[in-house]
C-alpha atoms as a PDB file:
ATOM      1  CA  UNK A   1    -169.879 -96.245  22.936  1.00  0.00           C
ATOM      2  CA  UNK A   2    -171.843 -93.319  21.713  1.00  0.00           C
ATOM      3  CA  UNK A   3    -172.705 -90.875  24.836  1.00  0.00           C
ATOM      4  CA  UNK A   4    -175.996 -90.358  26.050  1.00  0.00           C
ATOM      5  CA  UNK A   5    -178.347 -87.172  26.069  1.00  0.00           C
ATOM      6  CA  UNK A   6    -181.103 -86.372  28.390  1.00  0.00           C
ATOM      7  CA  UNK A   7    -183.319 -83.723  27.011  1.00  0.00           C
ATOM      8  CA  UNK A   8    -186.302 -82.042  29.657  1.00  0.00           C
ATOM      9  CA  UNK A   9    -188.881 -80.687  27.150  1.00  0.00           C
ATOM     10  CA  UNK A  10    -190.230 -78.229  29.597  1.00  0.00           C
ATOM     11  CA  UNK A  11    -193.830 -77.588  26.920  1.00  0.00           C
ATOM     12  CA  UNK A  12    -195.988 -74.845  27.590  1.00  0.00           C
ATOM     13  CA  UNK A  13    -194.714 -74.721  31.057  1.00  0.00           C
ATOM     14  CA  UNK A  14    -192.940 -72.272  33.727  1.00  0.00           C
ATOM     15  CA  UNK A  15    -192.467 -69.084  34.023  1.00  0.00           C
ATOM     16  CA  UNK A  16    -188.743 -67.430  33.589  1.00  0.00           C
ATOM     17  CA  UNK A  17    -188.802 -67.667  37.724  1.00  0.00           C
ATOM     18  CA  UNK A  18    -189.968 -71.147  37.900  1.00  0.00           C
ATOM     19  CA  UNK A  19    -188.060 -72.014  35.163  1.00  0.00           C
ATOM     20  CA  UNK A  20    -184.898 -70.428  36.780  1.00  0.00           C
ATOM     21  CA  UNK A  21    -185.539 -71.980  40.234  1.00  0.00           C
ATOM     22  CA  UNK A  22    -186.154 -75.471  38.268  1.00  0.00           C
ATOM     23  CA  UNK A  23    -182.748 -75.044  36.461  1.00  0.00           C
ATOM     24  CA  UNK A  24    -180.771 -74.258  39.868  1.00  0.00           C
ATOM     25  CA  UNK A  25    -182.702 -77.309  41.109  1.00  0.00           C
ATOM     26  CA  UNK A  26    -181.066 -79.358  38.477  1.00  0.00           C
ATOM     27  CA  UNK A  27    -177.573 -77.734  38.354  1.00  0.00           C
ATOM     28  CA  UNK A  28    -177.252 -78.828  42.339  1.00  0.00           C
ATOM     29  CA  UNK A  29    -178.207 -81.925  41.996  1.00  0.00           C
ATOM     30  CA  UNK A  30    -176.397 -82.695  38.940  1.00  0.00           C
ATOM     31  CA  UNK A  31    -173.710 -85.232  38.942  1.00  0.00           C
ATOM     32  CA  UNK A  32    -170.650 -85.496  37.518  1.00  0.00           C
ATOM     33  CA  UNK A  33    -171.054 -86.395  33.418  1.00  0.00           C
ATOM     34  CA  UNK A  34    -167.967 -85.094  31.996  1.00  0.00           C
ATOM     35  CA  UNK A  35    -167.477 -87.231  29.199  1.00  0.00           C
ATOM     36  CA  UNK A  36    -170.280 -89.669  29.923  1.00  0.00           C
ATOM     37  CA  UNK A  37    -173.479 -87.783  28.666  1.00  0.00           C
ATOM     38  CA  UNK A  38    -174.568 -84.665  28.256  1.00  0.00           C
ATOM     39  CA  UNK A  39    -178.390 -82.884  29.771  1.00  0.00           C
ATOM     40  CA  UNK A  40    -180.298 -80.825  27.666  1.00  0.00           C
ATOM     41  CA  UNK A  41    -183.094 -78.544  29.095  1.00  0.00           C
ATOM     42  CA  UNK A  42    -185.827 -76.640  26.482  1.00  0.00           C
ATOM     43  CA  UNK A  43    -187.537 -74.196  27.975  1.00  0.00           C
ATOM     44  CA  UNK A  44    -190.649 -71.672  26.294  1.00  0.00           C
ATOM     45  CA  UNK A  45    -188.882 -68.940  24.358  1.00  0.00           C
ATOM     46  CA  UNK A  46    -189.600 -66.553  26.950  1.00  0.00           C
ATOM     47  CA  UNK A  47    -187.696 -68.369  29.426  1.00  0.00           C
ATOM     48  CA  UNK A  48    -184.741 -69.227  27.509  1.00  0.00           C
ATOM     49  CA  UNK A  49    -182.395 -66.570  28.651  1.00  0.00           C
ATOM     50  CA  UNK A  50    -183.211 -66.824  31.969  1.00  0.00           C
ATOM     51  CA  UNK A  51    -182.430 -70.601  32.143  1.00  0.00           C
ATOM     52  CA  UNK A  52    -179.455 -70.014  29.814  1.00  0.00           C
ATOM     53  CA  UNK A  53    -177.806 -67.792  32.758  1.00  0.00           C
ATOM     54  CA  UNK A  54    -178.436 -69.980  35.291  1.00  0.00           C
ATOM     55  CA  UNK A  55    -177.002 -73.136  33.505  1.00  0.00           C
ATOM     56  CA  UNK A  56    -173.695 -71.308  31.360  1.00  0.00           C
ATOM     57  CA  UNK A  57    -170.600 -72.846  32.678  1.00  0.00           C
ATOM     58  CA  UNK A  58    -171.719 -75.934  33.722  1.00  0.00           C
ATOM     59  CA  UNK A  59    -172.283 -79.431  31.611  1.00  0.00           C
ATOM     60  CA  UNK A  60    -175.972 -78.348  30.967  1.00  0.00           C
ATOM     61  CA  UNK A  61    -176.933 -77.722  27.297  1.00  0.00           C
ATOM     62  CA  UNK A  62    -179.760 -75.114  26.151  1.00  0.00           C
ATOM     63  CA  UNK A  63    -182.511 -76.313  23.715  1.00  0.00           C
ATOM     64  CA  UNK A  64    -185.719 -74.833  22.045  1.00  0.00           C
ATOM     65  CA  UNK A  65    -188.925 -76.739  21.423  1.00  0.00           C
ATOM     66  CA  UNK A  66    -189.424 -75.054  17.823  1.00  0.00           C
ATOM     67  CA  UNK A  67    -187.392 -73.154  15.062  1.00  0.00           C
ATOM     68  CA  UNK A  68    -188.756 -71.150  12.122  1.00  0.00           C
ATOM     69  CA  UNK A  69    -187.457 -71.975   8.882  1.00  0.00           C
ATOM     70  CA  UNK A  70    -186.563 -68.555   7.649  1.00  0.00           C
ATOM     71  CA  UNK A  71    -183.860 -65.553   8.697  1.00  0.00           C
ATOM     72  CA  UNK A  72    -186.170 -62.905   9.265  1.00  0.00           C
ATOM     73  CA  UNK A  73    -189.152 -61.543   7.972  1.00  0.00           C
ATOM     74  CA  UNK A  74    -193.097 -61.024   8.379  1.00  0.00           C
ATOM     75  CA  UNK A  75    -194.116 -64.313  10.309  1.00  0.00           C
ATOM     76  CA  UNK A  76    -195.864 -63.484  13.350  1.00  0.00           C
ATOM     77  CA  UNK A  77    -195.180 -65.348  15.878  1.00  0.00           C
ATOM     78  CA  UNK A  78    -191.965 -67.328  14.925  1.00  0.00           C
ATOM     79  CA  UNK A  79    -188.703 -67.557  15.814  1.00  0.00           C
ATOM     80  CA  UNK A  80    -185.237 -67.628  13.812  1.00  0.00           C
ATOM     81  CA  UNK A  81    -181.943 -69.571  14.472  1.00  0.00           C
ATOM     82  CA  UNK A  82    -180.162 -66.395  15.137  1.00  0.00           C
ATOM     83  CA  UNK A  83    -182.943 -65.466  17.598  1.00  0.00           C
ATOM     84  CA  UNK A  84    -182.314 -68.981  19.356  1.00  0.00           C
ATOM     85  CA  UNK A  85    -178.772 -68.858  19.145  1.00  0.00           C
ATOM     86  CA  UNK A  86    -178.914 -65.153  20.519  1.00  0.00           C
ATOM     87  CA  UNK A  87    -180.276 -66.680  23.346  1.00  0.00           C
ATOM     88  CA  UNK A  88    -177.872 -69.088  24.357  1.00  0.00           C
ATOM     89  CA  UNK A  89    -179.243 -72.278  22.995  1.00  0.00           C
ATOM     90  CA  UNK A  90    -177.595 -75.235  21.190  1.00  0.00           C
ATOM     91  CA  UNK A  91    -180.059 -77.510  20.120  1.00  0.00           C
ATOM     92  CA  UNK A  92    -183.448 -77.393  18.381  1.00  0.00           C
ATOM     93  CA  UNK A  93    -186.250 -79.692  18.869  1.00  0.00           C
ATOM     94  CA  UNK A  94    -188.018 -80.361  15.105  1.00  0.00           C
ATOM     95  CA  UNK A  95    -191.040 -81.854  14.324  1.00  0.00           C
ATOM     96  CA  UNK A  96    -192.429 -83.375  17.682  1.00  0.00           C
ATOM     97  CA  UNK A  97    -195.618 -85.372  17.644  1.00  0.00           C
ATOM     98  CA  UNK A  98    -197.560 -82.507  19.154  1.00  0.00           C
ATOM     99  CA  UNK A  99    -196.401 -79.908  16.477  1.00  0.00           C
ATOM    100  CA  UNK A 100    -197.435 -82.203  13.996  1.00  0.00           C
ATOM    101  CA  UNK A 101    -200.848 -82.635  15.639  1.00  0.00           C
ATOM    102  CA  UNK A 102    -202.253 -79.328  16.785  1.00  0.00           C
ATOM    103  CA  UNK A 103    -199.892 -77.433  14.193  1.00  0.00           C
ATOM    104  CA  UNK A 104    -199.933 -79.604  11.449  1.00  0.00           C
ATOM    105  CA  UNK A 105    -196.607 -79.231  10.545  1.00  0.00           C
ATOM    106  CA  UNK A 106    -195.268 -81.962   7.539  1.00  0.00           C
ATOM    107  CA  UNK A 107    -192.208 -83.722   6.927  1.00  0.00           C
ATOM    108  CA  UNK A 108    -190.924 -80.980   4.486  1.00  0.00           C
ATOM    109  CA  UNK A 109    -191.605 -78.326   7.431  1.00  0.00           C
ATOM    110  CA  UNK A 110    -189.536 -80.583   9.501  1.00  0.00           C
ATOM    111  CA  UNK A 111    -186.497 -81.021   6.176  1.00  0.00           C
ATOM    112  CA  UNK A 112    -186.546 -77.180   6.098  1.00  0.00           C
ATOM    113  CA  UNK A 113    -186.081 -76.538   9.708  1.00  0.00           C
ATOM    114  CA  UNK A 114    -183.281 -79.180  10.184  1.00  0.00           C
ATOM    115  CA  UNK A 115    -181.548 -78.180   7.196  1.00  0.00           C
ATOM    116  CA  UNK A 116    -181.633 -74.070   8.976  1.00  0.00           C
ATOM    117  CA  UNK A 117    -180.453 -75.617  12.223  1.00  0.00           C
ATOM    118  CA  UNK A 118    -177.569 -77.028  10.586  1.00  0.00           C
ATOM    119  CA  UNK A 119    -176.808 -73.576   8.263  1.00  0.00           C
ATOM    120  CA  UNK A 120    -177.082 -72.011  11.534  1.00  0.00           C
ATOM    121  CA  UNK A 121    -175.096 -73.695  13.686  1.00  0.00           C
ATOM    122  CA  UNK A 122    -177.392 -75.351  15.477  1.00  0.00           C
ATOM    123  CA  UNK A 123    -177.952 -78.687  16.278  1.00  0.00           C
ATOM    124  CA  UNK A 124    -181.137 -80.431  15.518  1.00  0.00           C
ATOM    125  CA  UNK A 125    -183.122 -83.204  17.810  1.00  0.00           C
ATOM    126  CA  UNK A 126    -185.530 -85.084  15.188  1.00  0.00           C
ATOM    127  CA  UNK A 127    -188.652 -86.870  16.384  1.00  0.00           C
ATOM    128  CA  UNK A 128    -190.476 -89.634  14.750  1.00  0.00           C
ATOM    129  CA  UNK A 129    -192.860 -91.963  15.885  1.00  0.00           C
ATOM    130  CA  UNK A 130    -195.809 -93.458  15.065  1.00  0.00           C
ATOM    131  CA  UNK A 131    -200.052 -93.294  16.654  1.00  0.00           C
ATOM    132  CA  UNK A 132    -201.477 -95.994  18.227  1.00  0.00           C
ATOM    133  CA  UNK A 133    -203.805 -96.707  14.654  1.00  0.00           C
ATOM    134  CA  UNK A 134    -200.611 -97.156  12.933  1.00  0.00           C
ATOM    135  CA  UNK A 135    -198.726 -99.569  15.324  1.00  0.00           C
ATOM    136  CA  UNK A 136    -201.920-101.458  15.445  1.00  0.00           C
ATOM    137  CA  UNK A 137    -202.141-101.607  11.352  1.00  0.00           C
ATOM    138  CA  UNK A 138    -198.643-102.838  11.610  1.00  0.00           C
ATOM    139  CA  UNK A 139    -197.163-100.051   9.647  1.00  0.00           C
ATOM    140  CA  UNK A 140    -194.787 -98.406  12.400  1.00  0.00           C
ATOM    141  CA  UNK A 141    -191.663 -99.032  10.555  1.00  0.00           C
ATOM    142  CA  UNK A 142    -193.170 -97.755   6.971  1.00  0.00           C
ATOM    143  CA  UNK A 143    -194.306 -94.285   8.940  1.00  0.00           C
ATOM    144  CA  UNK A 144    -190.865 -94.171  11.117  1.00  0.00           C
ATOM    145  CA  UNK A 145    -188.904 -94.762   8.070  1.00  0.00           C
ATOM    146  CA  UNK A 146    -190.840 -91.977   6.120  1.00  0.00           C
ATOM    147  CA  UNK A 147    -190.230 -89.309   8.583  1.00  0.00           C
ATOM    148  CA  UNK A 148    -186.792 -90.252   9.218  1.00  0.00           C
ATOM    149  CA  UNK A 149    -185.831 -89.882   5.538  1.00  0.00           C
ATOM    150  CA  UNK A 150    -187.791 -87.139   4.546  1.00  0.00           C
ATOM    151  CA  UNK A 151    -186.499 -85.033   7.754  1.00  0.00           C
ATOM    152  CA  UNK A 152    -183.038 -85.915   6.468  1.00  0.00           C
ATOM    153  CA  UNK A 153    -183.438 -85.238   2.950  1.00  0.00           C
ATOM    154  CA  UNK A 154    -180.608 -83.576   1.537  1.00  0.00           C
ATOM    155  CA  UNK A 155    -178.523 -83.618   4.705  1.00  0.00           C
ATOM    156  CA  UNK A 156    -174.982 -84.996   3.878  1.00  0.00           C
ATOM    157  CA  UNK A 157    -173.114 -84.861   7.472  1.00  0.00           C
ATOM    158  CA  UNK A 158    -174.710 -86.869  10.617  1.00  0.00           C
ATOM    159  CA  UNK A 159    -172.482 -85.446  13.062  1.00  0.00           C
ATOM    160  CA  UNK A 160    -174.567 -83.062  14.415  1.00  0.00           C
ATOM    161  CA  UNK A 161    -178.075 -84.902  14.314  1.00  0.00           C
ATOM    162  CA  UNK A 162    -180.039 -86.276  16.887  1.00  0.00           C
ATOM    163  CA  UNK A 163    -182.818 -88.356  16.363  1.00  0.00           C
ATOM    164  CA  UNK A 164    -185.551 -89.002  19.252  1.00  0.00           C
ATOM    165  CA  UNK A 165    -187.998 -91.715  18.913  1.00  0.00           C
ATOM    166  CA  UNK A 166    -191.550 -90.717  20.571  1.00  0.00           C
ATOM    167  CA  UNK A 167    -194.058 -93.329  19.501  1.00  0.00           C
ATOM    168  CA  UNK A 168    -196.987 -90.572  19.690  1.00  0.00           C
ATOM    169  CA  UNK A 169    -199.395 -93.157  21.957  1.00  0.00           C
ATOM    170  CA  UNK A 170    -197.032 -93.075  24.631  1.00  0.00           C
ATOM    171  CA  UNK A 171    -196.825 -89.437  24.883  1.00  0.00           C
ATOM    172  CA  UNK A 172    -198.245 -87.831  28.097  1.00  0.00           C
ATOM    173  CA  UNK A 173    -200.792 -91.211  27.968  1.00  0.00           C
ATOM    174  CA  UNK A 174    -198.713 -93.002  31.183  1.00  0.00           C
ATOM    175  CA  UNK A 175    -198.007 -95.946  28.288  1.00  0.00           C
ATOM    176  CA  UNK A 176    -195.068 -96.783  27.989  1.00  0.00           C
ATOM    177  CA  UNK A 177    -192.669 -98.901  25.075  1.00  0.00           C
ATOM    178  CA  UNK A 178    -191.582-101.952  26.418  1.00  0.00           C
ATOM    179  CA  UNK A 179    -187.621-101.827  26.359  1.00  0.00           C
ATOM    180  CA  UNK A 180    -187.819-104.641  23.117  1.00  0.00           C
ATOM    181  CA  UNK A 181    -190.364-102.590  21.172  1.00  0.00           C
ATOM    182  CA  UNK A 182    -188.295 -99.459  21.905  1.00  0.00           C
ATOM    183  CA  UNK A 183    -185.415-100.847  20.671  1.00  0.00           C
ATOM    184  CA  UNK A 184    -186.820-102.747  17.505  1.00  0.00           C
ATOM    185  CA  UNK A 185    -187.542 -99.283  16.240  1.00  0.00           C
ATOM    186  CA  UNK A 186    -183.739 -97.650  17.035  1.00  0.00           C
ATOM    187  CA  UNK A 187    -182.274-100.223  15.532  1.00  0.00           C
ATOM    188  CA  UNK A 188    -184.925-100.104  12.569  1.00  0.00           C
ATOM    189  CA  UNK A 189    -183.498 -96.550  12.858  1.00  0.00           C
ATOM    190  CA  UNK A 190    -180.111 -96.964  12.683  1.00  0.00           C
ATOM    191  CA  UNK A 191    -179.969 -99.452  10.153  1.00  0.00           C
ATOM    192  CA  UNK A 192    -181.612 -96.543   7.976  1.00  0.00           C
ATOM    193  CA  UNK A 193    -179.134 -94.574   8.871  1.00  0.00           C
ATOM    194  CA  UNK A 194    -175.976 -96.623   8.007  1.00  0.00           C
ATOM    195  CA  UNK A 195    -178.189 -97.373   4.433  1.00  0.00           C
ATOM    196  CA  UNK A 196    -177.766 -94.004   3.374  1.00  0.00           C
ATOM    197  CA  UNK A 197    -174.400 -92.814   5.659  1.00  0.00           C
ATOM    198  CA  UNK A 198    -172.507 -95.861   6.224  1.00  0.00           C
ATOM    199  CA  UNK A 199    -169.948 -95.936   9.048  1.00  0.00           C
ATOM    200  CA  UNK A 200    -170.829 -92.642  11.198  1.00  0.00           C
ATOM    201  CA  UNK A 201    -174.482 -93.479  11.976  1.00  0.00           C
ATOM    202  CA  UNK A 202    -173.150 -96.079  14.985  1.00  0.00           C
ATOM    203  CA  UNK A 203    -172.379 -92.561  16.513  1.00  0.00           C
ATOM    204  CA  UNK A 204    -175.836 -90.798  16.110  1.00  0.00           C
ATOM    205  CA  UNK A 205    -177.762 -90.728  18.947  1.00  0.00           C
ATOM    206  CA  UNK A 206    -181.229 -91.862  19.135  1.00  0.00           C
ATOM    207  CA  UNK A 207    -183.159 -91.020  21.820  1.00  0.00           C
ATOM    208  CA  UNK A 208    -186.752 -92.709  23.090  1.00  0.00           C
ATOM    209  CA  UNK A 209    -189.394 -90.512  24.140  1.00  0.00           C
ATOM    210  CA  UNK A 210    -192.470 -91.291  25.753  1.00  0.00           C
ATOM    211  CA  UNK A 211    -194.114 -91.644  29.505  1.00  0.00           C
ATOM    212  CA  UNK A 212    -190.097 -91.784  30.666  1.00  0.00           C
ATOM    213  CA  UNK A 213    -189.717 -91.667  34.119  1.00  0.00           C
ATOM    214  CA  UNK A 214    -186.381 -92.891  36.583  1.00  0.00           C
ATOM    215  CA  UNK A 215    -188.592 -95.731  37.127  1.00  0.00           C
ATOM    216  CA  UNK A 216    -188.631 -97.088  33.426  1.00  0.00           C
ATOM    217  CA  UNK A 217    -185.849 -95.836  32.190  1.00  0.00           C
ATOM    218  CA  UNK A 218    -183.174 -97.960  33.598  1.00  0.00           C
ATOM    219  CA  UNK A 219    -183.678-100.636  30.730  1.00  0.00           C
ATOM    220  CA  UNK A 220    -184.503 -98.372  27.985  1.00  0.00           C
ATOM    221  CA  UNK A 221    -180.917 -97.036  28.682  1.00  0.00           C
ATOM    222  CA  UNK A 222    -179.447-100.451  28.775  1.00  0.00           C
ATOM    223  CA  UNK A 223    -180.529-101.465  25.137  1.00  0.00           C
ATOM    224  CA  UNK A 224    -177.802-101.386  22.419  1.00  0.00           C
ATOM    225  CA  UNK A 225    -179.404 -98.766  20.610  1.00  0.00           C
ATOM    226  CA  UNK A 226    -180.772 -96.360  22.910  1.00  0.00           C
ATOM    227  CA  UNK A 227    -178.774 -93.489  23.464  1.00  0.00           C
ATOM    228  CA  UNK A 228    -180.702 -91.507  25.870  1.00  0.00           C
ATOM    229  CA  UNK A 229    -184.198 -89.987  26.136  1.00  0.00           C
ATOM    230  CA  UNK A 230    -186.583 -87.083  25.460  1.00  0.00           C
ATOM    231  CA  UNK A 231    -188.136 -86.386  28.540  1.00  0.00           C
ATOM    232  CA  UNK A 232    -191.625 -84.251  28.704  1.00  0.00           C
ATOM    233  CA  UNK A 233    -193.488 -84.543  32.099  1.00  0.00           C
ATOM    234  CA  UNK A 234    -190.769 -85.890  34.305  1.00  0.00           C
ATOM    235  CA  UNK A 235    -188.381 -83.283  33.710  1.00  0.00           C
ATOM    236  CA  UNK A 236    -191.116 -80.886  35.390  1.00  0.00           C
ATOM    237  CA  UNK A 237    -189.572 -82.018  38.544  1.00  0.00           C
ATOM    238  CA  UNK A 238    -185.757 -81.890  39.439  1.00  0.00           C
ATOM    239  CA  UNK A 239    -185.821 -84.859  41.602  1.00  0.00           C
ATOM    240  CA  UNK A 240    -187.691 -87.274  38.714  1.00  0.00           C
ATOM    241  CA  UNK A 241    -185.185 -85.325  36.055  1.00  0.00           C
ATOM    242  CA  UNK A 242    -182.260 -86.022  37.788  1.00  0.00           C
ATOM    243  CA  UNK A 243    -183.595 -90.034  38.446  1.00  0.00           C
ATOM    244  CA  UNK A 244    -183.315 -89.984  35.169  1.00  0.00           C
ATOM    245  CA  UNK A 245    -180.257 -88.711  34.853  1.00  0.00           C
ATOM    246  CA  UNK A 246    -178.593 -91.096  37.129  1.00  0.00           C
ATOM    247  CA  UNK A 247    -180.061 -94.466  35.269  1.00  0.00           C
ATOM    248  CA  UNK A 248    -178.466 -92.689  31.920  1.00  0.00           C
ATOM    249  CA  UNK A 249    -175.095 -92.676  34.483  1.00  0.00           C
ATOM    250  CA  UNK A 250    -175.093 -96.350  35.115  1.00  0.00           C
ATOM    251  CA  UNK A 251    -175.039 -97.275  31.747  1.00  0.00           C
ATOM    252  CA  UNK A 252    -171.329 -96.154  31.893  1.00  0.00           C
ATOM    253  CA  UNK A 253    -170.895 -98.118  34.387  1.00  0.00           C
END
């Protein structure tokens, strides 16, 4: 069975003392995962470090919420893999819903910053996912299956890709995927996936994003292609975080 992730995407939130006092909140009350799953918390840049110190040593992974596609240079206001990595962090969140909105970034800004992720050693969380005009058209699969093979363009290894499913309507709105629609579009997903990479895409993880909470999340988990989630406002709070948490736990149960 592929492990789970559960990734807090902290947004434009917390400073480097609430983020710290979050983080402790969360290492406490943190069960044992070893082997089982793995947590994932991504912090602003400015709080990275801070939350990198308090989690180092213990099963708790450090993300960002954005990379920059080049080394180095005059681009005010970016940030480099060597930056991130500098900072403690592991993963990289590409291309979510809200970068594409108010940023307008495009599926070849989202191919170029996977493909540095993975040049850099970092390891890159994809999401994809369609608006509420296009599940209503009935194109959802045609738009999922466009980002998820343009992001992956010219990628020839899986193994350290993560994809996260976020249809964008159920982002911050309180709506919510039912567990079937959620996992029509995984296994849409995967079967993408094993198209173009055969065998190993049983092991990549896809996560679902989208108005998760402990609540929900129980039989998200429990569908054969859902491999964890990308949480935004419920990993705000270390008691709803770690809810979540423990329905990812009983799915190795």
């Amino acid at each position: 069975m592929t492990t789970w992730m559960v990734a807090g995407n902290w947004k434009m939130n917390n400073t480097a003392a609430e983020g710290v006092a979050l983080a402790q909140e969360i290492i406490a009350g943190l069960p044992d995962i070893a082997g089982r799953g793995e947590v994932v918390l991504a912090p602003s840049f400015t709080v990275l470090r801070s939350v990198y110190d308090v989690i180092k040593g213990s099963p708790v992974t450090l993300a960002s919420q954005n990379i920059f596609f080049e080394d180095k240079g005059a681009y005010t206001g970016e940030i480099s893999a060597a930056m991130l990595r500098d900072a403690g962090c592991t993963y990289a969140i590409i291309g979510h819903s809200e970068r594409r909105k108010y940023f307008h970034e495009t599926d070849g800004n989202v191919n170029l910053k996977v493909k540095k992720c993975l040049a850099a050693g970092l390891k890159p969380i994809i999401c994809v996912g369609e608006t509420d005009e296009e599940r209503e058209a009935g194109i959802t699969e045609f738009v999922v299956g466009i980002q998820v093979k343009k992001a992956l363009a010219g990628i020839n290894d899986l193994a350290h890709v993560t994809i996260a499913y976020e249809p964008v309507w159920a982002i911050g709105t309180g709506k919510n995927a039912t567990p079937v629609e959620a996992e029509e579009v995984h296994e849409f997903i995967r079967n993408i996936l094993s198209d173009v990479y055969g065998s190993p895409a049983v092991e990549t993880r896809i996560l679902y994003g989208g108005s998760v909470t402990a609540d929900n999340f129980g039989e998200l988990i429990a569908m054969k292609d859902i491999n964890g989630a990308l949480v935004g406002g419920a990993s705000l709070k270390s008691g709803n975080f770690l809810g979540i948490i423990s329905r990812a736990l009983e799915r190795n149960t």
